[in-house]
N, C-alpha and C. Protein backbone atom coordinates (compact mmCIF):
# COMPACT_ATOMS: atom_id res chain seq x y z
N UNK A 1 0.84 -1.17 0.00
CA UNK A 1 0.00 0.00 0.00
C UNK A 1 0.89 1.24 0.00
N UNK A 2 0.50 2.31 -0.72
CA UNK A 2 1.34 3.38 -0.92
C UNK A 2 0.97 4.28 0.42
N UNK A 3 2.34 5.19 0.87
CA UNK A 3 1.57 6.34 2.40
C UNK A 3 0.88 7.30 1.86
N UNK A 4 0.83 7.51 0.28
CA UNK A 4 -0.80 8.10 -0.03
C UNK A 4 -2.32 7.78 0.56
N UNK A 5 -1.68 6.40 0.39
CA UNK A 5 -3.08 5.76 0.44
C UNK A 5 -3.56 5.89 2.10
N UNK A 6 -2.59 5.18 2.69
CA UNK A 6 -2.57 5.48 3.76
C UNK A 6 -2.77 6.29 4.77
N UNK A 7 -2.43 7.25 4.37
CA UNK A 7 -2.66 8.89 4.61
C UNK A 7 -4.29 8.94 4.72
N UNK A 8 -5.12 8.66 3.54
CA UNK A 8 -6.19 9.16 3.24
C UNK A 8 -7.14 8.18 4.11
N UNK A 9 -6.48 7.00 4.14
CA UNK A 9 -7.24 5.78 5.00
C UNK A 9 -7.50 6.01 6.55
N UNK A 10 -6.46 6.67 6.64
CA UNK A 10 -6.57 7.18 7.96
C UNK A 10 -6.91 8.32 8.80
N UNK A 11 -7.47 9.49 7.67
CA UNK A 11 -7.85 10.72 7.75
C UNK A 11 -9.24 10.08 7.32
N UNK A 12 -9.77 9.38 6.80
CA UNK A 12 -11.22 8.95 6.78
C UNK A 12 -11.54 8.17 8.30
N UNK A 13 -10.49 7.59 8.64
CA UNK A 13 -11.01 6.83 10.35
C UNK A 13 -10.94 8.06 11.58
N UNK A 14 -10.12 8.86 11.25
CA UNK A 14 -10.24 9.97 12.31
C UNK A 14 -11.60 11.16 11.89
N UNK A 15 -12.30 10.80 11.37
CA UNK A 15 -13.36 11.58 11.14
C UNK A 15 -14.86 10.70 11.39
N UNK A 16 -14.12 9.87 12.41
CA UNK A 16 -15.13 8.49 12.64
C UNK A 16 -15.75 9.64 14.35
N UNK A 17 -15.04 10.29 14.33
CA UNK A 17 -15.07 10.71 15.65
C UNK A 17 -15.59 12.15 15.56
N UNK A 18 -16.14 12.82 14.59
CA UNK A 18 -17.10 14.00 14.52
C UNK A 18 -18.59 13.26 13.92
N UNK A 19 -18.47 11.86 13.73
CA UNK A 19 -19.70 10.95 13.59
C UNK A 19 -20.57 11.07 15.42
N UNK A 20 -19.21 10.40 16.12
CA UNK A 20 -19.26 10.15 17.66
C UNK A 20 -20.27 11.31 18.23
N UNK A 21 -19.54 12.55 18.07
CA UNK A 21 -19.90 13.79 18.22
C UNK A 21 -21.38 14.20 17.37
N UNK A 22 -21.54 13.95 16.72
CA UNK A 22 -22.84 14.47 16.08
C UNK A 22 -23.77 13.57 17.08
N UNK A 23 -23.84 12.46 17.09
CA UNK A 23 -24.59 11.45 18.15
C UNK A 23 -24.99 11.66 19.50
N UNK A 24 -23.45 12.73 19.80
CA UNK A 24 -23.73 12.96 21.11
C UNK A 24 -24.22 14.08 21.66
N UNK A 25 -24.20 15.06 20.44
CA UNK A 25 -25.16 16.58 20.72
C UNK A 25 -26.72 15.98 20.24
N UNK A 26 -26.59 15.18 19.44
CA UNK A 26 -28.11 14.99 19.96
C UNK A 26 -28.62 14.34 20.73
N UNK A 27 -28.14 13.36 21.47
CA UNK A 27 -28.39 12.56 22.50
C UNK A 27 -28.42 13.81 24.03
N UNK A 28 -27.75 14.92 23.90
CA UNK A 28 -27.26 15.61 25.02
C UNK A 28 -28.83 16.49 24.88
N UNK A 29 -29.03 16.75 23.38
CA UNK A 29 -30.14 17.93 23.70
C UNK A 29 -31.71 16.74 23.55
N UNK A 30 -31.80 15.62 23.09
CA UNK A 30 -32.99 14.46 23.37
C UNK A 30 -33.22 14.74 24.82
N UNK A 31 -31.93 14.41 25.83
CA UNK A 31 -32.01 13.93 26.72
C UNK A 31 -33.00 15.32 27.32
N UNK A 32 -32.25 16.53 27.06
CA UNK A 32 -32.92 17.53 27.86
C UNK A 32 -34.15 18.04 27.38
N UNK A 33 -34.59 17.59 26.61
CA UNK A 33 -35.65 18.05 25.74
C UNK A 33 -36.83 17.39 26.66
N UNK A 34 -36.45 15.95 26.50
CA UNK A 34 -37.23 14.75 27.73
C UNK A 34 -37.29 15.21 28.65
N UNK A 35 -36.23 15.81 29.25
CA UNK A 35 -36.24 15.91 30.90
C UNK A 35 -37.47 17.27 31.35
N UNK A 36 -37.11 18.54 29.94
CA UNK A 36 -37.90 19.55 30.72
C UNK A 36 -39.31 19.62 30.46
N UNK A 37 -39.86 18.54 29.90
CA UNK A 37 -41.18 18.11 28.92
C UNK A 37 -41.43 17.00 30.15
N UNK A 38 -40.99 16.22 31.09
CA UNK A 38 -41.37 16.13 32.06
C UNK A 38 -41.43 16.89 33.66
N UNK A 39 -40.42 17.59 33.44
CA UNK A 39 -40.26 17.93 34.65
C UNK A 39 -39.98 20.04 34.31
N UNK A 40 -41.16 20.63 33.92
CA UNK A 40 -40.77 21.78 33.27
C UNK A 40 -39.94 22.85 33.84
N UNK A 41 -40.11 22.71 35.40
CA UNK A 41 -39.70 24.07 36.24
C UNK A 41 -38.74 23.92 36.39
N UNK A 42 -37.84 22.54 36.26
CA UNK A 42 -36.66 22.12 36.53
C UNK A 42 -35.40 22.51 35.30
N UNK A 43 -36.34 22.56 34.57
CA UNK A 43 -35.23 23.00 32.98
C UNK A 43 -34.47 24.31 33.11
N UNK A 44 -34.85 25.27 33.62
CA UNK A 44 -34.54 26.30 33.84
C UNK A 44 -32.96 25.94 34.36
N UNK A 45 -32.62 24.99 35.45
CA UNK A 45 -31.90 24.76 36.12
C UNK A 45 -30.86 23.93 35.51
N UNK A 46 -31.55 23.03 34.89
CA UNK A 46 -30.46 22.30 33.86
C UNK A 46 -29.64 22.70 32.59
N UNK A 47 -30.13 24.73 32.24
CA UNK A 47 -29.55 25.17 31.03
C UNK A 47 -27.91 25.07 31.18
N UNK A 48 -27.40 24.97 32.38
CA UNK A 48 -26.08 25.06 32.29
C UNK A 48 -25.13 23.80 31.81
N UNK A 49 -25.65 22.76 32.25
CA UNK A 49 -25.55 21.62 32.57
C UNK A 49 -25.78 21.04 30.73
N UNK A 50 -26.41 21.73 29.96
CA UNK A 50 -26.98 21.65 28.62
C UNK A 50 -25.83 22.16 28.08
N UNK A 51 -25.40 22.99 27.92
CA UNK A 51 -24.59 24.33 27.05
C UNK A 51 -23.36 23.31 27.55
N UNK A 52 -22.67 22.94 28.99
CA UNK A 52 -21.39 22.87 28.99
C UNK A 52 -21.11 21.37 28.49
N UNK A 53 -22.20 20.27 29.01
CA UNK A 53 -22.35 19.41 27.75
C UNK A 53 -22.22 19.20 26.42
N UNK A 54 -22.83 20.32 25.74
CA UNK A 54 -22.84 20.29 23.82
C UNK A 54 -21.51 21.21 23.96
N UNK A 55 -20.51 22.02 24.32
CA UNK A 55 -19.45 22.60 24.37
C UNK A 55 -18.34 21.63 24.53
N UNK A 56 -18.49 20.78 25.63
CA UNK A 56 -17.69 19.84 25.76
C UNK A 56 -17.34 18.71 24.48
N UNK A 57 -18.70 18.10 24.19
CA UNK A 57 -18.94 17.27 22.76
C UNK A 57 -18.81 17.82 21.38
N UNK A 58 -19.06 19.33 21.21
CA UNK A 58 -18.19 20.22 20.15
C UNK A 58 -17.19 19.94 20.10
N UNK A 59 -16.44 20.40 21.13
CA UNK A 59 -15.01 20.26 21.28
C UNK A 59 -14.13 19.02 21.13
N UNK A 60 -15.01 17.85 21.23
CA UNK A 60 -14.10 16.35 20.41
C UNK A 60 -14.53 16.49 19.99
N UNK A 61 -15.75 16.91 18.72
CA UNK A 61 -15.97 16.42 17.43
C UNK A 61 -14.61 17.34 16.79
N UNK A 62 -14.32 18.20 16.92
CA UNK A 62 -13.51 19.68 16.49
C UNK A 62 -12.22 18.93 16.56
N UNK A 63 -11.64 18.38 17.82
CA UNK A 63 -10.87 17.98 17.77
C UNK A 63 -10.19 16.80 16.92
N UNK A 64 -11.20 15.65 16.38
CA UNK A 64 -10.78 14.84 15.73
C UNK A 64 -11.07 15.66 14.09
N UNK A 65 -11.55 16.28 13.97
CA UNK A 65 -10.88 17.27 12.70
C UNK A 65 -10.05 17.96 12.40
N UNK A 66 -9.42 17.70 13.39
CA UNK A 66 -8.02 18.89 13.87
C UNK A 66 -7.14 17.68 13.61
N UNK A 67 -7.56 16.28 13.82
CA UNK A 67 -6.76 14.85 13.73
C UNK A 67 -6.83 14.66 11.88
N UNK A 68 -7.98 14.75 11.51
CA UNK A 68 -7.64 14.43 10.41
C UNK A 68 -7.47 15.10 9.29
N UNK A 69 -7.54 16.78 9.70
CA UNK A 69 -6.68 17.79 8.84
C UNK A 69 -5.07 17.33 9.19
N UNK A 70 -4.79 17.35 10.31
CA UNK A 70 -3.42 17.14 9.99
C UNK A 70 -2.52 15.97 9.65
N UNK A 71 -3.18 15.03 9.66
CA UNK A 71 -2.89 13.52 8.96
C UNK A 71 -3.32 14.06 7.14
N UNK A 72 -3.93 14.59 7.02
CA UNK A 72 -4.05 15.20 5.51
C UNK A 72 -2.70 15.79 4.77
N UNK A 73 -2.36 16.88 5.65
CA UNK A 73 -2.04 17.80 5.61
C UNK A 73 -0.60 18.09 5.95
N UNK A 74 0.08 17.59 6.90
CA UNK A 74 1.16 17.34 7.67
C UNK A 74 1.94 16.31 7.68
N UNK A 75 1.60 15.54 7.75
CA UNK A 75 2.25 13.87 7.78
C UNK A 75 2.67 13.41 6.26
C-alpha cells in the first residue's frame, strides 16, 4: 500500500469521531428536551448543565478534525 493511500485511510477513520460527536449533541439535547417536557420548572436549572455538555462534545468532534486535517495535511 502506498503512504498516499494510507494517509487518506486514515484521515477517513479519524473523522469516525465527529460521527461520535454528532450522536452525542443529539443525545445531550434528546435527553434535555425529555427531561424539561417532564419535569418543566426544573429546565430552567439544567440550562447550564446543557450548554457545557454540547461545548464539551463540540469540542471532540472539532478535535478529531483537527486529527484528520493534519494527517491530511502534515504527515
Amino acid at each position: 500500500m502506498e503512504a498516499e493511500a494510507a494517509k487518506y485511510i486514515g484521515a477517513g477513520l479519524a473523522c469516525f469521531g465527529m460521527l461520535g460527536a454528532a450522536l452525542g449533541v443529539g443525545n445531550i439535547f434528546a435527553s434535555f428536551l425529555t427531561g424539561a417536557l417532564r419535569n418543566p420548572s426544573a429546565a430552567q436549572s439544567q440550562f447550564g448543565n446543557l450548554i457545557f455538555g454540547f461545548a464539551v462534545t463540540e469540542a471532540l468532534g472539532i478535535f478529531s478534525l483537527l486529527i484528520a486535517l493534519l494527517l491530511l495535511f502534515v504527515v
